[in-house]
PDB file of N, CA and C in Angstrom:
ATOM      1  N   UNK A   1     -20.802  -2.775  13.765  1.00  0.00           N
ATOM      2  CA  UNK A   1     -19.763  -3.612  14.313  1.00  0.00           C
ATOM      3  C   UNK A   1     -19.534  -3.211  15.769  1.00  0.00           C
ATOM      4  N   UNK A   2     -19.085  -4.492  16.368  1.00  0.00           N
ATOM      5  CA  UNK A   2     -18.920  -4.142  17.908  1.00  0.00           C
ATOM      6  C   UNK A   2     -18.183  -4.899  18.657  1.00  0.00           C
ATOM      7  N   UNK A   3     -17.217  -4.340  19.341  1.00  0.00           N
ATOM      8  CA  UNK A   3     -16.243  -5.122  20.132  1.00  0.00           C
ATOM      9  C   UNK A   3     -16.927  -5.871  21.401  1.00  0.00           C
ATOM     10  N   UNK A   4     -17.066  -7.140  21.515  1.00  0.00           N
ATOM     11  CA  UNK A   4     -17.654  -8.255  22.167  1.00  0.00           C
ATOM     12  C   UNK A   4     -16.431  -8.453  23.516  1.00  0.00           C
ATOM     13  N   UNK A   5     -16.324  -8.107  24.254  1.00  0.00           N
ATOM     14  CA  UNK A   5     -15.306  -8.491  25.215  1.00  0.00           C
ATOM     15  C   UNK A   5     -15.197  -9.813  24.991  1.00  0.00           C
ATOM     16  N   UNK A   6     -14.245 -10.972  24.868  1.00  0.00           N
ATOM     17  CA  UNK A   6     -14.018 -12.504  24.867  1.00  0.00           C
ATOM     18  C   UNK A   6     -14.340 -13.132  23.540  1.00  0.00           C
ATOM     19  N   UNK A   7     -15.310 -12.323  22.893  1.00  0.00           N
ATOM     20  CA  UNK A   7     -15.152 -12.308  21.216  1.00  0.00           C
ATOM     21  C   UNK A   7     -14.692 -11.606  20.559  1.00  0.00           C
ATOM     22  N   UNK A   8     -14.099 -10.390  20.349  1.00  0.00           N
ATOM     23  CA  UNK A   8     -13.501  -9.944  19.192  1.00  0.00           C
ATOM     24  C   UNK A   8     -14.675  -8.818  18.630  1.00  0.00           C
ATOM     25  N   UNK A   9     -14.404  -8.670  17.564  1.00  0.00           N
ATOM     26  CA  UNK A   9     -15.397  -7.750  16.813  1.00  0.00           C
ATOM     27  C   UNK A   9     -16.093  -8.570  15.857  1.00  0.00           C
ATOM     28  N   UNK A  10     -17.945  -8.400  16.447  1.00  0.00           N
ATOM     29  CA  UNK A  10     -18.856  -8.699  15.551  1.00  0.00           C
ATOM     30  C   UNK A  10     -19.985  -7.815  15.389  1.00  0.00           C
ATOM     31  N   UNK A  11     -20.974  -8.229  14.082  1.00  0.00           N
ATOM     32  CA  UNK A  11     -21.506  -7.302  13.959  1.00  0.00           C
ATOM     33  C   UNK A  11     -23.112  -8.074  13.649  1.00  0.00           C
ATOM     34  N   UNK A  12     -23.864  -6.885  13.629  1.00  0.00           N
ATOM     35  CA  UNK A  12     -25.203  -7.296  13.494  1.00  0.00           C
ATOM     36  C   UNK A  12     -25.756  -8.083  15.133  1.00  0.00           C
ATOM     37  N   UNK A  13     -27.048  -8.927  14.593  1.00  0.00           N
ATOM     38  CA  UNK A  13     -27.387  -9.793  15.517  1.00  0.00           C
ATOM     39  C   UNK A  13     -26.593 -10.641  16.354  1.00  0.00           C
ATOM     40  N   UNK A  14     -24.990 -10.881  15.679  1.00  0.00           N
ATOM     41  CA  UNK A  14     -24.367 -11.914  16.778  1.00  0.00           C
ATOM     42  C   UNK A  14     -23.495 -11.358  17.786  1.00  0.00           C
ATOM     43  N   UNK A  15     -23.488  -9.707  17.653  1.00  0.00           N
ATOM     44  CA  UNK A  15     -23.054  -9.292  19.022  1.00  0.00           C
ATOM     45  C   UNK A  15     -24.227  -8.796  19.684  1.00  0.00           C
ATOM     46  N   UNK A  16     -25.673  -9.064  19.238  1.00  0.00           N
ATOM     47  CA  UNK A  16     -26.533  -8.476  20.093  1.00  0.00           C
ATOM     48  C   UNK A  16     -26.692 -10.001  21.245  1.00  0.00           C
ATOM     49  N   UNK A  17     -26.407 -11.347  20.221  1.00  0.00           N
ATOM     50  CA  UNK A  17     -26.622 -12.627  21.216  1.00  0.00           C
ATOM     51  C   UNK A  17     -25.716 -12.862  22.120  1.00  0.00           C
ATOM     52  N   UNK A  18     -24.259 -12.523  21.136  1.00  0.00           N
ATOM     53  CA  UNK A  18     -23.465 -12.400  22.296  1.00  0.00           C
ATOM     54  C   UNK A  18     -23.246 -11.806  23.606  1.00  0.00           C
ATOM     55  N   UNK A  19     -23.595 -10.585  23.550  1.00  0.00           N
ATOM     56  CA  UNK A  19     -23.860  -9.267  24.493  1.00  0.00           C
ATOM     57  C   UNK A  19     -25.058 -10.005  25.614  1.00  0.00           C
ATOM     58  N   UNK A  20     -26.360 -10.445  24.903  1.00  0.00           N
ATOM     59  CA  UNK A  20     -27.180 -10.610  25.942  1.00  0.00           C
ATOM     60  C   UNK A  20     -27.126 -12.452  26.255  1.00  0.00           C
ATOM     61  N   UNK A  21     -25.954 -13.082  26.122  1.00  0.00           N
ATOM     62  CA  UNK A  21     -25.957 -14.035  26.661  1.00  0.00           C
ATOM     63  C   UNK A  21     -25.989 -15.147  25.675  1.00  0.00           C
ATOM     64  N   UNK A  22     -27.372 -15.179  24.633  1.00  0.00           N
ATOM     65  CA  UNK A  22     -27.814 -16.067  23.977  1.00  0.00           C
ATOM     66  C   UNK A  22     -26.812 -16.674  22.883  1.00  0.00           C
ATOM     67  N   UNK A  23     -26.954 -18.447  22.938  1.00  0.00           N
ATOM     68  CA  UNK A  23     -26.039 -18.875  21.658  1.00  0.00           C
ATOM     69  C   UNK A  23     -27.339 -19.616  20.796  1.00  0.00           C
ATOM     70  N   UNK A  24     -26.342 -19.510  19.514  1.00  0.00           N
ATOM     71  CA  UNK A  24     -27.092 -20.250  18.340  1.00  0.00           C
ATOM     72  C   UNK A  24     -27.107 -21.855  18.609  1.00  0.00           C
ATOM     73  N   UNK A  25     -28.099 -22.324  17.898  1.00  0.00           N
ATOM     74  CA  UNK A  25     -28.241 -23.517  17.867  1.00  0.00           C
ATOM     75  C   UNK A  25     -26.703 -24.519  17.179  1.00  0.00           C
ATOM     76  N   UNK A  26     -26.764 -25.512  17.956  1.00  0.00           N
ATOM     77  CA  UNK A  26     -25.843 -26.348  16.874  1.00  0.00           C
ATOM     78  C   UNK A  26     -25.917 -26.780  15.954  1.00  0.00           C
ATOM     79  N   UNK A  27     -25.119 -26.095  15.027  1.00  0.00           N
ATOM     80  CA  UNK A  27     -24.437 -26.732  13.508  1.00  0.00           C
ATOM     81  C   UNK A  27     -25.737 -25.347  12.386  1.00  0.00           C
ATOM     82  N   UNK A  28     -25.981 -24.744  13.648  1.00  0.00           N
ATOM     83  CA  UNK A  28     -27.209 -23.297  13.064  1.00  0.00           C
ATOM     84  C   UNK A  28     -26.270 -22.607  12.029  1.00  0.00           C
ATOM     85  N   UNK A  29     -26.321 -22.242  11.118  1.00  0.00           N
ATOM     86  CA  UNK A  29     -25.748 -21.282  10.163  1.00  0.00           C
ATOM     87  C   UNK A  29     -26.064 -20.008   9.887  1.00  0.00           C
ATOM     88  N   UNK A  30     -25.943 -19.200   9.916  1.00  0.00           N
ATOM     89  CA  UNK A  30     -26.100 -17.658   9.904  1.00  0.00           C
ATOM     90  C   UNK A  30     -26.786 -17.436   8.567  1.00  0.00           C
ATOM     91  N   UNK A  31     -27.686 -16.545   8.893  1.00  0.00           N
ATOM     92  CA  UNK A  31     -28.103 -16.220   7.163  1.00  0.00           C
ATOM     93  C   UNK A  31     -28.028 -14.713   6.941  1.00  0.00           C
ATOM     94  N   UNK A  32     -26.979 -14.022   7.990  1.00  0.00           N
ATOM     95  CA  UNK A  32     -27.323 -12.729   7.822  1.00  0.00           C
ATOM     96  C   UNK A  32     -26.347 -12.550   6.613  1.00  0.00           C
ATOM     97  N   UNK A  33     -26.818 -11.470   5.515  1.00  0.00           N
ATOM     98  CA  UNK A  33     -25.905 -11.659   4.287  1.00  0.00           C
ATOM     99  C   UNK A  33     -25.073 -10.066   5.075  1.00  0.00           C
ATOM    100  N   UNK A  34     -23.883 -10.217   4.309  1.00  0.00           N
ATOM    101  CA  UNK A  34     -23.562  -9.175   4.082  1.00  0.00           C
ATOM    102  C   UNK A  34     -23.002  -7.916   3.969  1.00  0.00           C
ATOM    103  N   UNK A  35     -23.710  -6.614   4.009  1.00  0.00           N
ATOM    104  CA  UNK A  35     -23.775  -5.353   3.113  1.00  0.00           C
ATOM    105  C   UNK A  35     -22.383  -5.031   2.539  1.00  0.00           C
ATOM    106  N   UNK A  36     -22.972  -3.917   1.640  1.00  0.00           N
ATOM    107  CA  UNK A  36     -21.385  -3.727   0.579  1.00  0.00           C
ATOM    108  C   UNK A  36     -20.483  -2.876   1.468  1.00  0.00           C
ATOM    109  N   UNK A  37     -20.538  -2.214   2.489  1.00  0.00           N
ATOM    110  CA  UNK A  37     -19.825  -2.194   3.483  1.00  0.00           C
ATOM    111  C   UNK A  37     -18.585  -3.271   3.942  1.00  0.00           C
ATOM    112  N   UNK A  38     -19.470  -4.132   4.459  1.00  0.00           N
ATOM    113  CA  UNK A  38     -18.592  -5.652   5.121  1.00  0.00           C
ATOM    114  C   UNK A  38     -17.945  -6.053   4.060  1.00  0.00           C
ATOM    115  N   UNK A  39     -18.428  -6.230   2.547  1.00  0.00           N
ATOM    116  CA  UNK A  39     -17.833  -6.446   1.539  1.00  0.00           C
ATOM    117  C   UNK A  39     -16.597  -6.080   0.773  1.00  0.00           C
ATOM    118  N   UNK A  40     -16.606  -4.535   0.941  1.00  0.00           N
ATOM    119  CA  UNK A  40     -15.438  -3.682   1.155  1.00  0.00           C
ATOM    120  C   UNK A  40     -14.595  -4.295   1.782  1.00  0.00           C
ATOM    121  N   UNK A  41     -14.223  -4.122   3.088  1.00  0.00           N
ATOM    122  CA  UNK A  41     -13.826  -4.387   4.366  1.00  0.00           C
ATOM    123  C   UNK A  41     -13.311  -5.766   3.683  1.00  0.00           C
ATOM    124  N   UNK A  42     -13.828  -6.714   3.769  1.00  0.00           N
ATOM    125  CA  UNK A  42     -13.900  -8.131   3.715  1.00  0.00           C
ATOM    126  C   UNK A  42     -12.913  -8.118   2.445  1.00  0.00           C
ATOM    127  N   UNK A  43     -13.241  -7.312   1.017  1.00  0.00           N
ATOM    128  CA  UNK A  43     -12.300  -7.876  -0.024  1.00  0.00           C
ATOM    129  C   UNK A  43     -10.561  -6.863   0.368  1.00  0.00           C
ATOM    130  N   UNK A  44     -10.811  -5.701   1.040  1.00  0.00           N
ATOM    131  CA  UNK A  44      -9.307  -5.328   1.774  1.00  0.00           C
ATOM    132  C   UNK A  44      -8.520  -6.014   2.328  1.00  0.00           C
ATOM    133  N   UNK A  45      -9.379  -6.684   3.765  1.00  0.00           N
ATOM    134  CA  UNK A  45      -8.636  -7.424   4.319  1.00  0.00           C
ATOM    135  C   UNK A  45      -8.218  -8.735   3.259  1.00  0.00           C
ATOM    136  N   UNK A  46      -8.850  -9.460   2.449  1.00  0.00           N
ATOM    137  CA  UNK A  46      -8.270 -10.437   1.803  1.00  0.00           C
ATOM    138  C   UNK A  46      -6.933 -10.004   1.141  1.00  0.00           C
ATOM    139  N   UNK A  47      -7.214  -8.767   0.423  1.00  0.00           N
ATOM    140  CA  UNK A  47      -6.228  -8.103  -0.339  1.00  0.00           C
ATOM    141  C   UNK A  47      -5.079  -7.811   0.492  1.00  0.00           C
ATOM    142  N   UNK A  48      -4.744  -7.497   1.896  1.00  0.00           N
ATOM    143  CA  UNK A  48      -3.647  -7.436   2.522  1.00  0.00           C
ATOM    144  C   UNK A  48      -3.617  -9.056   3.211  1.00  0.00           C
ATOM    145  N   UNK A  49      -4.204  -9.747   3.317  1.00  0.00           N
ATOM    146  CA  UNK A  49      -3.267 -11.067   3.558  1.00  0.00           C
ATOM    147  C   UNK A  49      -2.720 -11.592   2.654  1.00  0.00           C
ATOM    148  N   UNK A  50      -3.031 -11.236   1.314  1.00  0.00           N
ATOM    149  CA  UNK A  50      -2.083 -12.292   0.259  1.00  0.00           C
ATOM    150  C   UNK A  50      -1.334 -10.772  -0.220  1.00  0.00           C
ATOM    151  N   UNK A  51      -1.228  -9.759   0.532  1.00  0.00           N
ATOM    152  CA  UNK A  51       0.014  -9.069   0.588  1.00  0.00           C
ATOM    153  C   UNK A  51       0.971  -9.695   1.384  1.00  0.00           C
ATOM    154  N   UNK A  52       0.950  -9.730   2.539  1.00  0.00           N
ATOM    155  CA  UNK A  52       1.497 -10.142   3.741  1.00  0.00           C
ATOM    156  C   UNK A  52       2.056 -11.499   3.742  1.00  0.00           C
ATOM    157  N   UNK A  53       1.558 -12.201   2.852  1.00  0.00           N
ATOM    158  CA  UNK A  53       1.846 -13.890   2.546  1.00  0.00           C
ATOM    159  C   UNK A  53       2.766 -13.556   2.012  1.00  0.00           C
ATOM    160  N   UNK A  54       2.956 -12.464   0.559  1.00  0.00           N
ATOM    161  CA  UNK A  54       4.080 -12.658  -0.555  1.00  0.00           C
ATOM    162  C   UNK A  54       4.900 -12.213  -0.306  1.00  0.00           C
ATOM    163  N   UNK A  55       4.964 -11.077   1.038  1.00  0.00           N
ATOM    164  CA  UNK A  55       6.091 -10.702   1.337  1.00  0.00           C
ATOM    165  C   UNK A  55       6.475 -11.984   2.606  1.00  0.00           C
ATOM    166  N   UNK A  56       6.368 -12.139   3.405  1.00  0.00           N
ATOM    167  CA  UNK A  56       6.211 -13.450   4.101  1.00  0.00           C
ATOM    168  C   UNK A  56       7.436 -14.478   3.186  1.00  0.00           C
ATOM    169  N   UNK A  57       6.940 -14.526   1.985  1.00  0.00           N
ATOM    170  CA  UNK A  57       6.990 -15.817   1.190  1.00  0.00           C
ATOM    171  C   UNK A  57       8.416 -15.010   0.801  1.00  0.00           C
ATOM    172  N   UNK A  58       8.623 -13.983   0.150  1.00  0.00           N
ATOM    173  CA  UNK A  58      10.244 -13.262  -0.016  1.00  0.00           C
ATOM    174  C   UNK A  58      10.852 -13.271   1.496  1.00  0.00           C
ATOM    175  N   UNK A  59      10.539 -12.875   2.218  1.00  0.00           N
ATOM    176  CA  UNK A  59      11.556 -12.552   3.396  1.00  0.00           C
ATOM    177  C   UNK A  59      11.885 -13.746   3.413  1.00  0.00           C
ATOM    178  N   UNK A  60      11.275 -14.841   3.288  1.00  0.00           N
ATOM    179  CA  UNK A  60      11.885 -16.553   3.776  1.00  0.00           C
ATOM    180  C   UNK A  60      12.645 -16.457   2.961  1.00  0.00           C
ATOM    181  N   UNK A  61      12.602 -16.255   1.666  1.00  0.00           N
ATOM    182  CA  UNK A  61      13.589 -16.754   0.693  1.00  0.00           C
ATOM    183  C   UNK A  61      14.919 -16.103   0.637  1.00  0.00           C
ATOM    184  N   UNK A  62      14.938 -14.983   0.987  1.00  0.00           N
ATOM    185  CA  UNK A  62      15.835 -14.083   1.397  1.00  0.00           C
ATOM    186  C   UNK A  62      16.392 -14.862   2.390  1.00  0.00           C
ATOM    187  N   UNK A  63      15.870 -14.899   3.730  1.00  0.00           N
ATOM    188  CA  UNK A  63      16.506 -15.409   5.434  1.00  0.00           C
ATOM    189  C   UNK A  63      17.358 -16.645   4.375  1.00  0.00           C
ATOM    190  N   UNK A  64      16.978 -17.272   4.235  1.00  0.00           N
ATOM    191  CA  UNK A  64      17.340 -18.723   3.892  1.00  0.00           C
ATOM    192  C   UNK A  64      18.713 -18.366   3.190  1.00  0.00           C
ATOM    193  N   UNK A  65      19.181 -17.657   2.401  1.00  0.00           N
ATOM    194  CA  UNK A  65      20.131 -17.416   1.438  1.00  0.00           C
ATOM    195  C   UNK A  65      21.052 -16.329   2.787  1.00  0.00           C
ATOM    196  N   UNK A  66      20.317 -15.947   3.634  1.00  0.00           N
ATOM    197  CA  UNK A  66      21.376 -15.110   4.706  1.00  0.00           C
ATOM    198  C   UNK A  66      21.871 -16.236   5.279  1.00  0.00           C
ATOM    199  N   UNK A  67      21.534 -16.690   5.963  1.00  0.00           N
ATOM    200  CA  UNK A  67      21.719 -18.270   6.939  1.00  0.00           C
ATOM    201  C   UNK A  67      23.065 -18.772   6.699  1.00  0.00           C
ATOM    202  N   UNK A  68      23.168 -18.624   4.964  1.00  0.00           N
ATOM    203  CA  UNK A  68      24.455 -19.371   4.447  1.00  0.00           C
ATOM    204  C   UNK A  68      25.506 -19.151   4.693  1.00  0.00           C
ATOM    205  N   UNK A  69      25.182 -17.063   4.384  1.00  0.00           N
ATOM    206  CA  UNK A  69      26.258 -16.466   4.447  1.00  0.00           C
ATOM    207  C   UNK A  69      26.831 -16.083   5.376  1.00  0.00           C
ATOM    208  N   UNK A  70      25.708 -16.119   6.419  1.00  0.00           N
ATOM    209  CA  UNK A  70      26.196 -15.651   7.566  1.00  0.00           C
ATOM    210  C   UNK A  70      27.574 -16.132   8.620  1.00  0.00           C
ATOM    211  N   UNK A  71      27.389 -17.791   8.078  1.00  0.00           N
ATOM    212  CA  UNK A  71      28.474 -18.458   9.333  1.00  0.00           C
ATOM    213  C   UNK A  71      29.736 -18.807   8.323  1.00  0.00           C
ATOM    214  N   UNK A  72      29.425 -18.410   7.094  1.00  0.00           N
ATOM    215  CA  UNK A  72      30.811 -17.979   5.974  1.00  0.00           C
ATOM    216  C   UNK A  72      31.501 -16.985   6.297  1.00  0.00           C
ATOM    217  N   UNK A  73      31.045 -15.933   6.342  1.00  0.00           N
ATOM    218  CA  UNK A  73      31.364 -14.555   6.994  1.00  0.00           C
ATOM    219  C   UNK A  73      32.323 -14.670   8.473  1.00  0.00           C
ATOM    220  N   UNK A  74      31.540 -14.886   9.544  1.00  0.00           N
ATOM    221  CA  UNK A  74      31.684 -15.890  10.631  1.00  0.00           C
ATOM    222  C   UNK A  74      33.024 -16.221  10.656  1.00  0.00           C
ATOM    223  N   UNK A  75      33.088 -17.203   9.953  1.00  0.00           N
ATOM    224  CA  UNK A  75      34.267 -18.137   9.547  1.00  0.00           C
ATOM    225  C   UNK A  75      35.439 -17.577   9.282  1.00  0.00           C
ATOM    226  N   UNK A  76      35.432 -16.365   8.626  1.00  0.00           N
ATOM    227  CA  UNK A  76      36.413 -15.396   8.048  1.00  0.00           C
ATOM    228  C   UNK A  76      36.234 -15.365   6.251  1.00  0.00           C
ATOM    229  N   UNK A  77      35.345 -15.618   5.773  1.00  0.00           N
ATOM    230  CA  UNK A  77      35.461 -16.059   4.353  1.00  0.00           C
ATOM    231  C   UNK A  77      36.169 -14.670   4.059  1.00  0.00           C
ATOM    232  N   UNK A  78      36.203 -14.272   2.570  1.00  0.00           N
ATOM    233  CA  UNK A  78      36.326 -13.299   2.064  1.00  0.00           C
ATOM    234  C   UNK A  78      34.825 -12.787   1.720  1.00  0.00           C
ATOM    235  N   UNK A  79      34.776 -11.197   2.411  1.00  0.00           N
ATOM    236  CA  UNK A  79      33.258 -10.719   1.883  1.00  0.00           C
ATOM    237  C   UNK A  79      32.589 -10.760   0.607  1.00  0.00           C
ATOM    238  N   UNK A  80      33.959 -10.275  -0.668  1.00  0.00           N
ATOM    239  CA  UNK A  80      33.874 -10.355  -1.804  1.00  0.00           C
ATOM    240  C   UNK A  80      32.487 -11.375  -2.918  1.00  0.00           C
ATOM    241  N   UNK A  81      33.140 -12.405  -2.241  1.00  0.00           N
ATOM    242  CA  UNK A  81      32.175 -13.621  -2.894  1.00  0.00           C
ATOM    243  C   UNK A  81      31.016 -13.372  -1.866  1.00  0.00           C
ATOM    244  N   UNK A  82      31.037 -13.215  -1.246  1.00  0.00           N
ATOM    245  CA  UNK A  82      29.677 -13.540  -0.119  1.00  0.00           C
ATOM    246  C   UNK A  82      28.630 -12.702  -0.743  1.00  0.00           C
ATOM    247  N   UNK A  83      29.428 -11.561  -0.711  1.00  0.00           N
ATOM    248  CA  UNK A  83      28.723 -10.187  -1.325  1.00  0.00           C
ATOM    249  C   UNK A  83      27.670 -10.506  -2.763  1.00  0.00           C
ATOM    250  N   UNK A  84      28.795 -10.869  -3.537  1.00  0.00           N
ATOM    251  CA  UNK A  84      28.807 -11.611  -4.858  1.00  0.00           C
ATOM    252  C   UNK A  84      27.166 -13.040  -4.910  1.00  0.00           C
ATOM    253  N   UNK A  85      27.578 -13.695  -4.144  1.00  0.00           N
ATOM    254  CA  UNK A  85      26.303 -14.854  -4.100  1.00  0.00           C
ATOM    255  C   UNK A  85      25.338 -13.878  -3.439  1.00  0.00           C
ATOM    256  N   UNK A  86      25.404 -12.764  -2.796  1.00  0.00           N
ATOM    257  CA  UNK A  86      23.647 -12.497  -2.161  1.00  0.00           C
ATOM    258  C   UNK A  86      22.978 -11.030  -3.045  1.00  0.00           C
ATOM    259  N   UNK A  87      24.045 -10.582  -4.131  1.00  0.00           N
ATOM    260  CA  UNK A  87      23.544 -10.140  -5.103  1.00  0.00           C
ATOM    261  C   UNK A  87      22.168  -9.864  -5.814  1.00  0.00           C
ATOM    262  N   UNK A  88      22.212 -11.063  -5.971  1.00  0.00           N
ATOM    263  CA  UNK A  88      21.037 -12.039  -7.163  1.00  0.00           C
ATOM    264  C   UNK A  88      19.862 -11.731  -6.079  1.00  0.00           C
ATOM    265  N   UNK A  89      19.546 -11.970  -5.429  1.00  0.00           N
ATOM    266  CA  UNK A  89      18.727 -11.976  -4.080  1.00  0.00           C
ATOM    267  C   UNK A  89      18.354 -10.340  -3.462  1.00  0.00           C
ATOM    268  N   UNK A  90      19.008  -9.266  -3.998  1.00  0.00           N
ATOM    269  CA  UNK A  90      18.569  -8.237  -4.064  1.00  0.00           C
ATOM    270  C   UNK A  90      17.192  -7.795  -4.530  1.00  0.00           C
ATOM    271  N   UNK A  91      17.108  -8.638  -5.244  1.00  0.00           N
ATOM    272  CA  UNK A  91      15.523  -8.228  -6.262  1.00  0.00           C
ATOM    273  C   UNK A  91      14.604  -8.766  -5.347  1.00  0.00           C
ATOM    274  N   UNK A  92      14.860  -9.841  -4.401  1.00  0.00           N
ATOM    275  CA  UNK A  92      14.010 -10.487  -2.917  1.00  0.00           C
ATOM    276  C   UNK A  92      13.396  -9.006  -2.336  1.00  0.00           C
ATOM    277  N   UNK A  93      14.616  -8.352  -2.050  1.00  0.00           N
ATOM    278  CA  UNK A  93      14.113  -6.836  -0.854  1.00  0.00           C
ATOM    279  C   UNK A  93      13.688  -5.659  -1.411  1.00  0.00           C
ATOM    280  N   UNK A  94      13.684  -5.951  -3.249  1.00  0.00           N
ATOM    281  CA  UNK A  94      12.927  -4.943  -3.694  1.00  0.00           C
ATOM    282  C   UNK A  94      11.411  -5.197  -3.523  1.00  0.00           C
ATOM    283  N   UNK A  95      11.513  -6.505  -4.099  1.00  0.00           N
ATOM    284  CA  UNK A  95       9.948  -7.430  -3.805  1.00  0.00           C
ATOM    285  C   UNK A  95       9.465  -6.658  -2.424  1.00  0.00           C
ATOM    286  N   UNK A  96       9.566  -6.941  -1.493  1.00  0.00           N
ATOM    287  CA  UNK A  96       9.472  -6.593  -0.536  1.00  0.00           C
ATOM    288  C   UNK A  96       9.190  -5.003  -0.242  1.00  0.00           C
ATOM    289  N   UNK A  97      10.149  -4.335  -0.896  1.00  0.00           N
ATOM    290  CA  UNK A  97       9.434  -3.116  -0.056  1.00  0.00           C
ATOM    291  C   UNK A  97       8.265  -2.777  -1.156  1.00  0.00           C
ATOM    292  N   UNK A  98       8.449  -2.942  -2.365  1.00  0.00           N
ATOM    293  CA  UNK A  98       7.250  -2.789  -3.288  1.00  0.00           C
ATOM    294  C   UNK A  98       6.169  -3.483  -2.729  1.00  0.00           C
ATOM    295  N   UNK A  99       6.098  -4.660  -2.138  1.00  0.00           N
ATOM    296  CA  UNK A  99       5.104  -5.118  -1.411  1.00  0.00           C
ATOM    297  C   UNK A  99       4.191  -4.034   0.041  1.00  0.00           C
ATOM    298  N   UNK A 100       5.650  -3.940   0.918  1.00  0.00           N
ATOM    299  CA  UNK A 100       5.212  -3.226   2.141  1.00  0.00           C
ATOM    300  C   UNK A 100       4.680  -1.947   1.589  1.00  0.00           C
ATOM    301  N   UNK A 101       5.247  -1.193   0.413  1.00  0.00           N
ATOM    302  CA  UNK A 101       4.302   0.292  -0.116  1.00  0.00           C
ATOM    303  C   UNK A 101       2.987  -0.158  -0.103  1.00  0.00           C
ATOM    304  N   UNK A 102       2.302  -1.066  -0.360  1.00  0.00           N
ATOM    305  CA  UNK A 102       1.000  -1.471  -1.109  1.00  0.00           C
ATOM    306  C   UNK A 102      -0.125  -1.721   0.346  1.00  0.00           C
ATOM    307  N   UNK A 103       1.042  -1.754   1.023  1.00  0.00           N
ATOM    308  CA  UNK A 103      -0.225  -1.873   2.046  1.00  0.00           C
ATOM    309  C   UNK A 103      -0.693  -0.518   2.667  1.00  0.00           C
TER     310      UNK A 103
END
């Protein structure tokens, strides 16, 4: 693997084309397979984006239920109830850090 200035990190033959100039043909498809290396790598990174999604996907659900309370609060409500409705929604920020451990 190799950091391509203006590309990013690639590996094999397409940072050697990149590096010396050369592009692939159009609509050319790569046939380099591979190794269980990249494979590794490749099923991690999958494995932390649909970490990152589900916590993603709790923090929204969480924000959304703050939003409410927030301009209640604001307002002068009584904390009591406020407290009371964002309760339930606790188990959101356990989600969450049980999520963020995993990465």
């Amino acid at each position: 693997m190799r950091c391509v200035p203006g590309h990013g990190v690639l590996s094999g033959r397409s940072a050697e084309r990149k590096m010396n100039g050369e592009k692939s043909a159009p609509g050319q498809k790569s046939a380099r397979r591979l190794d269980p290396l990249d494979m590794d790598y490749l099923a991690r990174l999958e494995a932390i984006d649909q970490l990152l999604s589900a916590i993603l996907h709790e923090a929204m659900k969480y924000r959304s239920v703050v939003r409410v309370a927030l301009p209640r609060l604001r307002a002068g409500a009584d904390p009591g109830p406020v407290r009371a409705s964002l309760d339930p929604w606790r188990r959101s920020l356990q989600t969450i850090k049980r999520l963020s451990r995993d990465l």
